[in-house]
Protein backbone atom coordinates (compact mmCIF):
# COMPACT_ATOMS: atom_id res chain seq x y z
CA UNK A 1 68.16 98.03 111.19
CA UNK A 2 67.03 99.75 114.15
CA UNK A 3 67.38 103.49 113.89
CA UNK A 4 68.37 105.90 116.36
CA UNK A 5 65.70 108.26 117.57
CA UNK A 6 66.24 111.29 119.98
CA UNK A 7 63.09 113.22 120.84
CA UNK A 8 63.94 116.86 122.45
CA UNK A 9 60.90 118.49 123.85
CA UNK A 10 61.56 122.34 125.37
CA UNK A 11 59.74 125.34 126.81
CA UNK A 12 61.89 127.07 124.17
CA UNK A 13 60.95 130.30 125.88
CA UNK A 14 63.14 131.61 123.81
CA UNK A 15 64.78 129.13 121.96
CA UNK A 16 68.56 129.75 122.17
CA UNK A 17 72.04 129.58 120.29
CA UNK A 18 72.26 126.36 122.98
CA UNK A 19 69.32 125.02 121.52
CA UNK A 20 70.42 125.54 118.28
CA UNK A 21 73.82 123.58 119.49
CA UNK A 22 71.66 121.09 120.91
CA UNK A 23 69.89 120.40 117.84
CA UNK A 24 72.91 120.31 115.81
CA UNK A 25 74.91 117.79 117.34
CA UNK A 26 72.12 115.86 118.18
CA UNK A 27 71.66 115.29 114.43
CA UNK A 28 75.48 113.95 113.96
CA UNK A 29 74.79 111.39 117.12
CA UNK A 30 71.31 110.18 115.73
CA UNK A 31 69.48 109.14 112.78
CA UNK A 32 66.22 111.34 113.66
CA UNK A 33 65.68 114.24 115.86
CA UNK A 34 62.28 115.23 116.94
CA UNK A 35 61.64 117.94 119.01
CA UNK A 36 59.10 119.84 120.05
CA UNK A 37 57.68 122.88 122.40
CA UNK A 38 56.01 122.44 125.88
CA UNK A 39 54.21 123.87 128.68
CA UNK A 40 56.45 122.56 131.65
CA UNK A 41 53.96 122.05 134.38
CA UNK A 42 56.91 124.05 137.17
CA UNK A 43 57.49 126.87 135.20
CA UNK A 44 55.88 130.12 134.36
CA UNK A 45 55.91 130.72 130.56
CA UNK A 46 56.71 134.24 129.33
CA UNK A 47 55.41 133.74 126.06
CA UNK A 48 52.31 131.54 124.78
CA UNK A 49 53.00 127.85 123.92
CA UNK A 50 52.13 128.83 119.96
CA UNK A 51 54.56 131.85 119.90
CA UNK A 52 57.27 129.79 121.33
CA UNK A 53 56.96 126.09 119.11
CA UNK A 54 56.51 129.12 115.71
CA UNK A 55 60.41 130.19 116.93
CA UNK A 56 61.67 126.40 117.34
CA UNK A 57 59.96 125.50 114.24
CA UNK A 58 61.54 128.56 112.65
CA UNK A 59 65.20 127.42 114.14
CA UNK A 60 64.95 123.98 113.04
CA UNK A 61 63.80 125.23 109.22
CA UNK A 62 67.04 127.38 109.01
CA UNK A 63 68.62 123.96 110.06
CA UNK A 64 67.69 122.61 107.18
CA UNK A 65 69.02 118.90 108.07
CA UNK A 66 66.12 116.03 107.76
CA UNK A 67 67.47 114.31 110.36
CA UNK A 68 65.73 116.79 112.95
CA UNK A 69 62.06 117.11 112.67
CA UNK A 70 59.55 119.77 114.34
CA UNK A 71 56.38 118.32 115.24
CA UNK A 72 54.28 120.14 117.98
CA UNK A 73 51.53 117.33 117.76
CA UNK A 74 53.68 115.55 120.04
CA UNK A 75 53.21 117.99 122.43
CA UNK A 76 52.01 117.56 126.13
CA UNK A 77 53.20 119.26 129.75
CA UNK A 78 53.58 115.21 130.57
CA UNK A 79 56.86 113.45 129.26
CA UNK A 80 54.85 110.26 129.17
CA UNK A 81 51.90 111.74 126.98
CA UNK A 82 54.70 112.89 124.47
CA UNK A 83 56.91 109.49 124.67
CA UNK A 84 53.86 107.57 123.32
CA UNK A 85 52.40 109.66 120.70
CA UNK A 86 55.51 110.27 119.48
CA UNK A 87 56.16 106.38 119.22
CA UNK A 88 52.41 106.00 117.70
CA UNK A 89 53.06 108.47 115.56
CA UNK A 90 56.71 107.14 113.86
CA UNK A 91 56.07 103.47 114.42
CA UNK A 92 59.13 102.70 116.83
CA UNK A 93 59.84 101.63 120.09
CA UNK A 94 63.66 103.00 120.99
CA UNK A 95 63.93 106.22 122.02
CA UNK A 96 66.16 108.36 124.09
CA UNK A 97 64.83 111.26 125.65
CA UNK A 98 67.02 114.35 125.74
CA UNK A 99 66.72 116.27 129.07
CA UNK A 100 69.22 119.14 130.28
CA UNK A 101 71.30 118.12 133.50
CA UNK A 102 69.66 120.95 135.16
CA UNK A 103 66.28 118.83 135.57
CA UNK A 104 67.87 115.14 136.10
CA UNK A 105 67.04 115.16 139.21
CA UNK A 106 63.09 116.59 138.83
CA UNK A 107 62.09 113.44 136.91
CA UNK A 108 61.77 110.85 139.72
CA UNK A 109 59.16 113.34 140.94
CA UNK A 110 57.59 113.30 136.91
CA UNK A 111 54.19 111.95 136.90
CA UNK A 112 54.15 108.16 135.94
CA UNK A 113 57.90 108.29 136.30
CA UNK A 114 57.75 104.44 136.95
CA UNK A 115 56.06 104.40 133.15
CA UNK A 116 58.49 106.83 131.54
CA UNK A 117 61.77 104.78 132.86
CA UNK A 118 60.35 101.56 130.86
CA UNK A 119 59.76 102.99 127.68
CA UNK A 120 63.02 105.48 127.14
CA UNK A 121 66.79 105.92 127.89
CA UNK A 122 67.40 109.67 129.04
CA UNK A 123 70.32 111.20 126.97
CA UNK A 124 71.64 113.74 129.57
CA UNK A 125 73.62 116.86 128.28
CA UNK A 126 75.63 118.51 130.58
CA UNK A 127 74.77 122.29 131.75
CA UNK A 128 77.76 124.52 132.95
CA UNK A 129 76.87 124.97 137.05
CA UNK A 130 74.49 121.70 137.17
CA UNK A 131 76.39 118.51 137.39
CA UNK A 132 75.32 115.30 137.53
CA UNK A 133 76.21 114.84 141.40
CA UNK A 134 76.94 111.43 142.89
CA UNK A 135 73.63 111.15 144.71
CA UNK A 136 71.81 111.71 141.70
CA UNK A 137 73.56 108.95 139.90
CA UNK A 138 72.89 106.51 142.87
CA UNK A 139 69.41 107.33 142.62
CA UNK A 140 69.06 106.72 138.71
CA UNK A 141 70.99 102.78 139.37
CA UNK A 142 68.55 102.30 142.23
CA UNK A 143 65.68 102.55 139.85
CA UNK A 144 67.27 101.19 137.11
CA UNK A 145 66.95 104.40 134.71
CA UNK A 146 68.52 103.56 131.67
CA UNK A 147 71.08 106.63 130.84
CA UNK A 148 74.05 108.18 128.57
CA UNK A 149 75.43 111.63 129.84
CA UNK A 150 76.85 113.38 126.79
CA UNK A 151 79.67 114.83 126.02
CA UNK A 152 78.11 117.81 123.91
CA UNK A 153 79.42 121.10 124.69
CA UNK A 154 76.68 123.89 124.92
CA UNK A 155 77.24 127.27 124.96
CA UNK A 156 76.44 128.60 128.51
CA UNK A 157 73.42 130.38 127.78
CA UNK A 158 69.98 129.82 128.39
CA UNK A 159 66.35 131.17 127.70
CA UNK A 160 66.17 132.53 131.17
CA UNK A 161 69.47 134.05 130.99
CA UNK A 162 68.18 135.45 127.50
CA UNK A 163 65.13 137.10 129.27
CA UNK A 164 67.42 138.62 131.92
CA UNK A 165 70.06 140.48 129.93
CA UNK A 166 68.21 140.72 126.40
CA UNK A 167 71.53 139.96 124.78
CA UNK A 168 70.09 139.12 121.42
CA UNK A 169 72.99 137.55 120.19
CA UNK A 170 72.06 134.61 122.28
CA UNK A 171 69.44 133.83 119.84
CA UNK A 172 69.79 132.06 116.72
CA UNK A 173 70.00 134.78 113.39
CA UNK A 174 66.91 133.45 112.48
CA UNK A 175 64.73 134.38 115.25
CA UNK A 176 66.39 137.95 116.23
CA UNK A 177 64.02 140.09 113.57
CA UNK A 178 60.76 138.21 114.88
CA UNK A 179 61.26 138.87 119.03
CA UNK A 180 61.96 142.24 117.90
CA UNK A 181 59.19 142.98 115.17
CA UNK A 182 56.87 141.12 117.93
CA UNK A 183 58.00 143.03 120.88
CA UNK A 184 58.58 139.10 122.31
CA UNK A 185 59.76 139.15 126.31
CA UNK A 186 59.54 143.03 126.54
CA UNK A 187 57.54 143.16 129.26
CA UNK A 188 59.93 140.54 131.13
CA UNK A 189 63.35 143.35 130.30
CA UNK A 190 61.30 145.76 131.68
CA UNK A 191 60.02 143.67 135.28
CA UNK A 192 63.43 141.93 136.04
């Protein structure tokens, strides 16, 4: 039997109550979860790439469900680098990769997008204020992208949103005594 594999790589900068939601219900929809913390090559981290995969790897311990995995050797700022050592690593060849509907349309602009589209379907979750618009669907049957849109409801929060109103209630329980212990995204309350 072929198993059902979702691998959910983030910036996690912080990881979230949405990516705790994420997480959650992608372990009811799949067999195995992996997931993982990267440096996206368009965005400016706030916090170092180690700080940030210790939180995730914190969040998915308190999940305590074996269907989702942490494993930061997966790791790269390249969606194809990750796709293949994570198949390497667990032996398998289907895989969806999870992506937020807010970057669905950056990956025909990925680098070896051609590559990625032959060796994953993208599992699309919907974010509140970033449909998938018509054009963008157009684009994904013109190159043949293989694709499910979800129909997991997030909360509508998000790690930037996090760093602009410090609402720690946005983070998972777990992770609330660390960012504070560690000072984590201080000096981002006090710039914006």
């Amino acid at each position: 039997m072929v198993k059902s594999i979702a691998l959910f790589g983030t910036s996690a900068d912080p990881p979230t109550i949405g990516h705790k939601k994420i997480l959650e219900e992608l372990s009811r929809i799949y067999d195995l979860t992996i997931s993982y913390v990267s440096n996206n090559p368009s965005k400016k981290h706030k916090e170092d790439i180690s700080i940030r995969s210790y939180l995730l790897k914190t969040l998915i311990e308190e999940l305590n469900n074996p269907k989702t995995l942490f494993n930061q050797s997966v790791s790269s700022q390249w969606a194809i680098k990750s796709i293949r050592k994570c198949k390497r690593i667990y032996e398998f060849n289907n895989l969806d990769f999870v992506i937020g509907s807010d970057l669905i349309k950056d990956i025909f602009h990925w680098k070896d997008f051609d590559k990625i589209i032959e060796e994953v379907s993208f599992f699309i979750i919907l974010r509140e204020g970033y449909p998938v618009e018509s054009n963008t669907l157009k684009m994904l049957e013109n190159y043949s992208v293989k694709f499910k849109i979800s129909s997991i409801k997030i909360p509508n929060i998000s790690s930037s949103k996090f760093r602009l109103n410090f609402n720690y209630s946005n983070l998972p329980t777990s992770l609330i005594d660390f960012v504070k212990n560690n000072n984590l995204y201080e000096s981002t309350k006090l710039v914006e």
